[in-house]
Protein backbone atom coordinates (compact mmCIF):
# COMPACT_ATOMS: atom_id res chain seq x y z
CA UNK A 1 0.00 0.00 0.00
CA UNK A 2 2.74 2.21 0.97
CA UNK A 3 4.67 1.64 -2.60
CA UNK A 4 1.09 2.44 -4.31
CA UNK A 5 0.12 5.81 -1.98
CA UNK A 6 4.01 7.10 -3.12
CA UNK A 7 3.47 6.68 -6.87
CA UNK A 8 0.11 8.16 -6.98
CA UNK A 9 1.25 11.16 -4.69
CA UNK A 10 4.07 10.77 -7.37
CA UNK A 11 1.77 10.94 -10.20
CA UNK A 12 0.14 14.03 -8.61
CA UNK A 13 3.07 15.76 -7.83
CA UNK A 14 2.89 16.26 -4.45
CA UNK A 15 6.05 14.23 -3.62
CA UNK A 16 9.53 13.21 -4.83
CA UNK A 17 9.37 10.75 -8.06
CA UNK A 18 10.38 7.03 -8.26
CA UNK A 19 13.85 6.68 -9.77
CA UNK A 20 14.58 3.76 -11.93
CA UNK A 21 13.57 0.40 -10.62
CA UNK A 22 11.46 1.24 -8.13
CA UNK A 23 13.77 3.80 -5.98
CA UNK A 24 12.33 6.74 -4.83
CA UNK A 25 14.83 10.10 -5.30
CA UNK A 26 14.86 11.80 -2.08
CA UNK A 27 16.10 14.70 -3.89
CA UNK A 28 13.25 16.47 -5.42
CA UNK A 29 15.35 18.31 -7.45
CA UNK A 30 17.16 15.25 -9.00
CA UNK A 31 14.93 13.78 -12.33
CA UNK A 32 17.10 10.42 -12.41
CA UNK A 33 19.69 8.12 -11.05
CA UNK A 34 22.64 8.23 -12.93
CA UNK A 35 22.65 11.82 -13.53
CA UNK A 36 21.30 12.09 -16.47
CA UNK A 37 18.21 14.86 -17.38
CA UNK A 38 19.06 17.59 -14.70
CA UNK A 39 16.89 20.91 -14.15
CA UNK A 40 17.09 22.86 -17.16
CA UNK A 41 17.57 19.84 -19.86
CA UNK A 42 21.16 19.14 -19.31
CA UNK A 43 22.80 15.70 -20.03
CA UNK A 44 25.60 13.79 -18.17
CA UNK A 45 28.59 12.55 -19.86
CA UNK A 46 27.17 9.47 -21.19
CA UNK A 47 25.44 11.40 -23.51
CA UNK A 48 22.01 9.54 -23.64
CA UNK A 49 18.90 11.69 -23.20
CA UNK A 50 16.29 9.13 -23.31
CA UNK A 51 12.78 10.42 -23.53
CA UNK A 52 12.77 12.91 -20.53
CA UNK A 53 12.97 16.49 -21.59
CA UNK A 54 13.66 19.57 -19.20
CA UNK A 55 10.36 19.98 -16.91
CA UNK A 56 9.55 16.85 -17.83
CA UNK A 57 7.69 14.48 -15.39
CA UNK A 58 7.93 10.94 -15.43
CA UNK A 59 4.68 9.08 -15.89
CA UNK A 60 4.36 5.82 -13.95
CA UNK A 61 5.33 2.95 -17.20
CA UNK A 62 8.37 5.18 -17.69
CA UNK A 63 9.59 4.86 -14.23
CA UNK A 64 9.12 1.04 -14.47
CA UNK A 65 10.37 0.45 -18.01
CA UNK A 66 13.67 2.83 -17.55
CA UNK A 67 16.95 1.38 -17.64
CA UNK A 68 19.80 2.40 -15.30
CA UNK A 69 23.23 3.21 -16.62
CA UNK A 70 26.32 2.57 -15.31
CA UNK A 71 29.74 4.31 -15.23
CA UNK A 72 30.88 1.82 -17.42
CA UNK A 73 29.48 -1.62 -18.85
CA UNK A 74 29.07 -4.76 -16.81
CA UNK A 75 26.78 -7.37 -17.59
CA UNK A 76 25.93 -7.50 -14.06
CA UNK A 77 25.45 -5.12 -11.38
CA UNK A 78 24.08 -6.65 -7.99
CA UNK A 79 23.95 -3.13 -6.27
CA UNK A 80 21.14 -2.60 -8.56
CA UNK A 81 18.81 -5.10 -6.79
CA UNK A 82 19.72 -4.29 -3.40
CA UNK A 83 16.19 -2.81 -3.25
CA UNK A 84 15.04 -5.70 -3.57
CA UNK A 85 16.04 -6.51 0.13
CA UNK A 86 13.87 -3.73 1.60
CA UNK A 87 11.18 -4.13 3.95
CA UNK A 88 8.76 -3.16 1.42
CA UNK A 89 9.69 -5.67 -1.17
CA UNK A 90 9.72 -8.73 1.73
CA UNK A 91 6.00 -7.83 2.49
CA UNK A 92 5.27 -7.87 -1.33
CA UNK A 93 7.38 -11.46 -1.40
CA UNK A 94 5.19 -12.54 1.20
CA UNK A 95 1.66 -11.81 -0.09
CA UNK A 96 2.96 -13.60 -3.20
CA UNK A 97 3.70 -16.93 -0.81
CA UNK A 98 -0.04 -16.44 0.43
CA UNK A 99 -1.41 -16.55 -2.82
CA UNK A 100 1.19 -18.99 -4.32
CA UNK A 101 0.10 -20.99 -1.58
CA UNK A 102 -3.38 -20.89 -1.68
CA UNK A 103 -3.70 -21.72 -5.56
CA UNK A 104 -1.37 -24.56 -5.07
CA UNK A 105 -3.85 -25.51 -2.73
CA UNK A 106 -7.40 -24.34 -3.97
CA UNK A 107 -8.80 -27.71 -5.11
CA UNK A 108 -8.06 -29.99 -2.12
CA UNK A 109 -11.05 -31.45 -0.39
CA UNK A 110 -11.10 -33.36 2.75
CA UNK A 111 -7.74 -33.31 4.18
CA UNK A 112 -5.76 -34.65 7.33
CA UNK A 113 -2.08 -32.78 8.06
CA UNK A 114 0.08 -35.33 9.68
CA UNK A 115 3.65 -34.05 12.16
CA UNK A 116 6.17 -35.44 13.42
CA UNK A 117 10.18 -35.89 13.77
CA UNK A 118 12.03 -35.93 10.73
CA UNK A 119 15.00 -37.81 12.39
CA UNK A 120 12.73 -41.30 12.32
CA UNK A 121 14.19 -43.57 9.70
CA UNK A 122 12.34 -46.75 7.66
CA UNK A 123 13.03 -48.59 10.33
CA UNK A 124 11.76 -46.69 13.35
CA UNK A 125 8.22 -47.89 14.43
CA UNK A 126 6.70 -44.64 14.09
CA UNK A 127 8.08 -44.57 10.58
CA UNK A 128 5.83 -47.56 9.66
CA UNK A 129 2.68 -46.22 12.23
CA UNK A 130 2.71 -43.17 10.35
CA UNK A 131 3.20 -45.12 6.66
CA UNK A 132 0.36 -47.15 7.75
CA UNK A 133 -2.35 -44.17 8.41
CA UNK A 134 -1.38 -41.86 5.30
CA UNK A 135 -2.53 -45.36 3.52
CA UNK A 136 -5.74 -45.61 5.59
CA UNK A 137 -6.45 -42.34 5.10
CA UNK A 138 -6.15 -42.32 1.79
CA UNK A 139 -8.12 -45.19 1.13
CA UNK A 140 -11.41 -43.28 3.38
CA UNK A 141 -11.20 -40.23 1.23
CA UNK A 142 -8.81 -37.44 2.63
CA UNK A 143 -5.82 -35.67 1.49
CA UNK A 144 -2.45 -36.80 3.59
CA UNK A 145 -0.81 -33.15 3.87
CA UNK A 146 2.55 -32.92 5.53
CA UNK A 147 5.66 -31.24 6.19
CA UNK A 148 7.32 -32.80 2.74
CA UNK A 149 10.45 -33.67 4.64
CA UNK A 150 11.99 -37.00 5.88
CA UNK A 151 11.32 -39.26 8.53
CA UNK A 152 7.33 -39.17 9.81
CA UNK A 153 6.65 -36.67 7.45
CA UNK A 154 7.92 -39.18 4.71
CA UNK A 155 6.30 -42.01 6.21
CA UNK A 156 2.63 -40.60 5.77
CA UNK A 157 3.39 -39.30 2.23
CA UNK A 158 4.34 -42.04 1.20
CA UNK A 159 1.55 -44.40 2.74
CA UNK A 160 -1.22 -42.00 1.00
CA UNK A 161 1.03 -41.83 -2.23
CA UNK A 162 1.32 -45.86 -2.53
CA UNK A 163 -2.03 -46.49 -1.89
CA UNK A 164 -3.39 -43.75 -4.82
CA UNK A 165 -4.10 -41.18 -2.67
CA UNK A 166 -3.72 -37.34 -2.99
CA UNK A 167 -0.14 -36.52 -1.10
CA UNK A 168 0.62 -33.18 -0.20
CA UNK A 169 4.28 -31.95 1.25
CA UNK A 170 4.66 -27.98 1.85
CA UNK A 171 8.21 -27.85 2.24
CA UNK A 172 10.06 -25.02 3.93
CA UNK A 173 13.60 -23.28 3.29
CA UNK A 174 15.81 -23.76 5.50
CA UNK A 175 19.84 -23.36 6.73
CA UNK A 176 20.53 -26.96 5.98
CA UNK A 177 18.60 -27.84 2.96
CA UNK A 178 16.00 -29.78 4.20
CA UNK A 179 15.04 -31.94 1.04
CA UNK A 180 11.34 -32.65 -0.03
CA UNK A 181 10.82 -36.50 0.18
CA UNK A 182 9.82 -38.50 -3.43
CA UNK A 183 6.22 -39.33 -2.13
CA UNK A 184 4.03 -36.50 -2.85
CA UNK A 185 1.88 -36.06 -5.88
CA UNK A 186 1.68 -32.02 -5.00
CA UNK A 187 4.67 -30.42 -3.41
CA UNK A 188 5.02 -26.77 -2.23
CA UNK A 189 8.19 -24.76 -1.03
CA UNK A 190 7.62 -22.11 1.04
CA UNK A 191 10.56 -19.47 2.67
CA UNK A 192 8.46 -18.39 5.91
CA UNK A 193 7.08 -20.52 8.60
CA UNK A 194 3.89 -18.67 9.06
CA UNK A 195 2.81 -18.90 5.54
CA UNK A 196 3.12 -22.54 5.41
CA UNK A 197 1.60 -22.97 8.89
CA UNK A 198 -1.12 -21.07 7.68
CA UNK A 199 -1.72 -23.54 5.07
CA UNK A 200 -2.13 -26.19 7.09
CA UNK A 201 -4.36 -25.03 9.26
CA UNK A 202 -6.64 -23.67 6.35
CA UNK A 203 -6.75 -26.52 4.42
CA UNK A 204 -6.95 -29.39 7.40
CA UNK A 205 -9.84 -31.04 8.98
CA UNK A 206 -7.88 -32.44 11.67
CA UNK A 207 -4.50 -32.74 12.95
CA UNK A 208 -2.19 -36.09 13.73
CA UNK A 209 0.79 -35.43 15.79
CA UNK A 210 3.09 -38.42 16.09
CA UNK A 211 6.39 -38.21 18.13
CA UNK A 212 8.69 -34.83 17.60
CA UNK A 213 10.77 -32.29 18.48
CA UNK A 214 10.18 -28.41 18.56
CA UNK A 215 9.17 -27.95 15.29
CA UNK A 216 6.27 -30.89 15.84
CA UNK A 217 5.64 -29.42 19.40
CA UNK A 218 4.96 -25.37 17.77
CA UNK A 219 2.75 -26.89 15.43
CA UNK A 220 0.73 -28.76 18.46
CA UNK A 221 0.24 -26.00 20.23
CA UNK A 222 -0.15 -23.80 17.63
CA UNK A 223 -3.26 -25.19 16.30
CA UNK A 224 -4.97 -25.82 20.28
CA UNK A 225 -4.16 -21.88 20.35
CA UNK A 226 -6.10 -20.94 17.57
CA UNK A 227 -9.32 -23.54 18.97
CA UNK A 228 -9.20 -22.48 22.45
CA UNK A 229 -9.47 -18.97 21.35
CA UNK A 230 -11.73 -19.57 18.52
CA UNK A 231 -10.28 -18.27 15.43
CA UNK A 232 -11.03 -21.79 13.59
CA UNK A 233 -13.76 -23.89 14.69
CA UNK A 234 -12.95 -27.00 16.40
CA UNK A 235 -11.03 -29.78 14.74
CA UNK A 236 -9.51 -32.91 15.40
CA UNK A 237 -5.99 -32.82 17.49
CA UNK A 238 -4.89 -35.98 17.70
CA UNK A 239 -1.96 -37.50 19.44
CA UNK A 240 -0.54 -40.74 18.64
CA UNK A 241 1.95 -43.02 21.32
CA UNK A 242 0.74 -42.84 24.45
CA UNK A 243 4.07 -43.52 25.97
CA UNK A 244 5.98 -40.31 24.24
CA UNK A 245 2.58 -37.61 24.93
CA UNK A 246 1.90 -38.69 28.79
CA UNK A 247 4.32 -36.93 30.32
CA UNK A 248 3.81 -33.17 28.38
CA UNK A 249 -0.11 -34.22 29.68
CA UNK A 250 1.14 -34.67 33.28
CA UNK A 251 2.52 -31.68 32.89
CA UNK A 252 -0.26 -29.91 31.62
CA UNK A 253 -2.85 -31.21 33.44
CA UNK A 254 -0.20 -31.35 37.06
CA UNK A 255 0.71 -27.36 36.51
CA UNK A 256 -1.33 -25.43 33.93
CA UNK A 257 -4.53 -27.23 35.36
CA UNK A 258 -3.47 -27.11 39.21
CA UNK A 259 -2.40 -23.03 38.33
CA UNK A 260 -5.60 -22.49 36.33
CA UNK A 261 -3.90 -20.82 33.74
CA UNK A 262 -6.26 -23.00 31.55
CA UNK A 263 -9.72 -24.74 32.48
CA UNK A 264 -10.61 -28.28 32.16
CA UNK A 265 -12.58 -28.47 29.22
CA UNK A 266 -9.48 -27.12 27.22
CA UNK A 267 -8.04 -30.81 27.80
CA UNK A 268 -11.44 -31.90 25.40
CA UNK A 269 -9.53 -30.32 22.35
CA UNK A 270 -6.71 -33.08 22.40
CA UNK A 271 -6.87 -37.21 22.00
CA UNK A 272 -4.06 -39.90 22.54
CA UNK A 273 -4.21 -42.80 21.26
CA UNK A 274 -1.99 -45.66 20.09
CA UNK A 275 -4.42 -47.20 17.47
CA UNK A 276 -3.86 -45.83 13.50
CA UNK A 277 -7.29 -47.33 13.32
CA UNK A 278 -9.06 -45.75 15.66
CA UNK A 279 -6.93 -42.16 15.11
CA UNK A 280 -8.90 -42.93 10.94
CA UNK A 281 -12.18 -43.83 12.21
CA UNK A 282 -11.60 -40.63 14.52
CA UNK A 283 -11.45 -38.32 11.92
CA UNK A 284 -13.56 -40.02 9.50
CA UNK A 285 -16.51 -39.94 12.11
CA UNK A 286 -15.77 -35.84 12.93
CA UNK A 287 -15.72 -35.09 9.33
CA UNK A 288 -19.14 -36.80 8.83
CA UNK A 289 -20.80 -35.54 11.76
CA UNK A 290 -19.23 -31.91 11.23
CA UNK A 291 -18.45 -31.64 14.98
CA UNK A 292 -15.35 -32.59 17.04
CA UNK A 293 -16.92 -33.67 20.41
CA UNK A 294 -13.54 -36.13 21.84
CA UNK A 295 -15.83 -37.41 24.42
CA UNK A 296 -15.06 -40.49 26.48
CA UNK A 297 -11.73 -40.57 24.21
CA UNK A 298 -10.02 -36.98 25.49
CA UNK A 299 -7.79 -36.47 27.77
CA UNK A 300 -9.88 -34.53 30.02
CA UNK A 301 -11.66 -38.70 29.87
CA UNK A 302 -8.25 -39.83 30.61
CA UNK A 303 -7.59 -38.11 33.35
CA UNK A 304 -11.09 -37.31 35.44
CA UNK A 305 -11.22 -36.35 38.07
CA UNK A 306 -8.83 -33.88 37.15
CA UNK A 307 -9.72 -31.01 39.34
CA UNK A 308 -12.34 -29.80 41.77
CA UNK A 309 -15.37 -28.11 40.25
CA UNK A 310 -14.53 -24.15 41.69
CA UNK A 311 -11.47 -24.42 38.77
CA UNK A 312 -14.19 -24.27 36.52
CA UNK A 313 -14.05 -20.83 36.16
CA UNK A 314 -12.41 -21.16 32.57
CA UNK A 315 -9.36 -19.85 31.20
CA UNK A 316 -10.19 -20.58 27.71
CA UNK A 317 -14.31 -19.41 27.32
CA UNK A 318 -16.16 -15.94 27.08
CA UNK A 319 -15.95 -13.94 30.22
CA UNK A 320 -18.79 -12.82 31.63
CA UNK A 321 -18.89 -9.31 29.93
CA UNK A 322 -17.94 -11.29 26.94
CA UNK A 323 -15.01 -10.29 26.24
């Protein structure tokens, strides 16, 4: 918006013009980069004029279609797109990853995002839990949509890819080159974190988290974030091995519950389980019914009686001015 609100106040003449490629001159009284028309008509040394004339004003397609000169020729000049780097041109690199994003992703229907460690090799357990559920979910209609890296993230890809389902990986940029895996019939690289988290949560009816380290634990919490303060409507969070889960819900339920700094029907939003059938016929059942109500399968289930009924007063839920 800013870029737009300088070339029309550009256009109108109320403030300095854009120089070549997008710069703006903060020297009102400078026509172009590289010296060339000056007040009164006058040319630098290079001798080119191009089409400006003296009192001329740029119109908008001439400061977008004008070519820079340099001192002498080089066939390359990387100052030149050091713009490029500027705040303003990030923001305009990131509404491009939204949409990018999004139209990679318009058409997908019923879809399950599946996390986990990357580390997990073919022949970790998890590896062949998580092959085993991209395959069943596949076969009851969803979309398998992961990470696209190694390890669990592999695992479900390639479960939903061998069994001739749709397999989604949006893959992320980073330091050491994480490498899409081969089992994905759409893959996506994104640069920022937030854009690609933002896809999952868009385009997800529920969420499997197996086993993981930070990266699977920001995407956990993440998404019971955005349910407990209802900016999506509720959706499957599912978490699969018992034995790795128990003690973060200890912990949970031992300090956040015990300090009320959330209330006990928060602890409805989540599900372990150590079934990859009953973690399909979990979602399958949600999707149909259009409601995720965990039941006599949550954890708050797992863990009654979990706290005496004056902690009640919720952490989570309207207040009572409803704020």
């Amino acid at each position: 918006m800013a870029l737009v609100e300088h070339v029309e106040a550009g256009d109108a003449g109320n403030s300095p013009l854009a120089g070549t490629n997008g710069h703006f001159d903060p020297d009102p009284q400078t026509r172009h980069r590289g010296g060339r028309w000056k007040p009164g008509g006058l040319m630098d040394s290079s001798g080119r004029g191009g089409t400006s004339r003296p009192g001329h004003r740029q119109t908008a397609d001439e400061q977008l279609l004008e070519s820079t000169e340099l001192a002498e020729p080089s066939p390359r000049a990387p100052e030149l797109g050091a713009f490029t780097h500027t705040e303003a041109w990030r923001v305009l690199r990131i509404q491009g990853e939204f949409v990018y994003g999004i139209n990679a992703l318009a058409e997908v229907g019923a879809a399950i995002s599946v996390f986990g460690s990357a580390r997990f090799g073919e022949s970790h357990p998890m590896y062949a839990d998580a092959q085993r559920l991209g395959a069943l979910l596949a076969e009851a209609g969803f979309a398998v949509i992961t990470g696209g890296g190694p390890g669990v993230m592999e695992a479900a890809n390639r479960g939903a890819y061998e069994a001739g389902g749709l397999s989604i990986g949006c893959n992320i940029e980073l330091p050491f080159e994480q490498a899409g895996n081969p089992y994905t019939n759409l893959a996506i690289n994104f640069r920022y974190f937030f854009v690609r988290k933002t896809m999952f949560v868009k385009f997800s009816n529920g969420f499997v988290i197996f086993p993981g380290g930070f990266g699977t634990l920001d995407e956990l919490f993440e998404a019971l974030t955005l349910v407990q303060t209802r900016k999506v409507s509720r959706f499957p969070i599912i978490l699969y091995n018992r034995a790795y889960w128990s003690g973060l819900i200890d912990w949970v339920v031992g300090t956040q519950l015990v300090e009320r700094t959330i209330s006990p029907e928060d602890l409805d939003l989540l599900v372990m389980t150590d079934s990859v059938e009953e973690t399909r016929d979990l979602l399958v059942d949600c999707y149909r019914r259009r409601n995720w109500l965990a039941g006599k399968h949550s954890v708050r289930a797992d863990r009654e009686p979990i706290h005496p009924p004056e902690a009640r007063a919720t952490a989570s839920g309207p207040t009572a001015d409803g704020e």
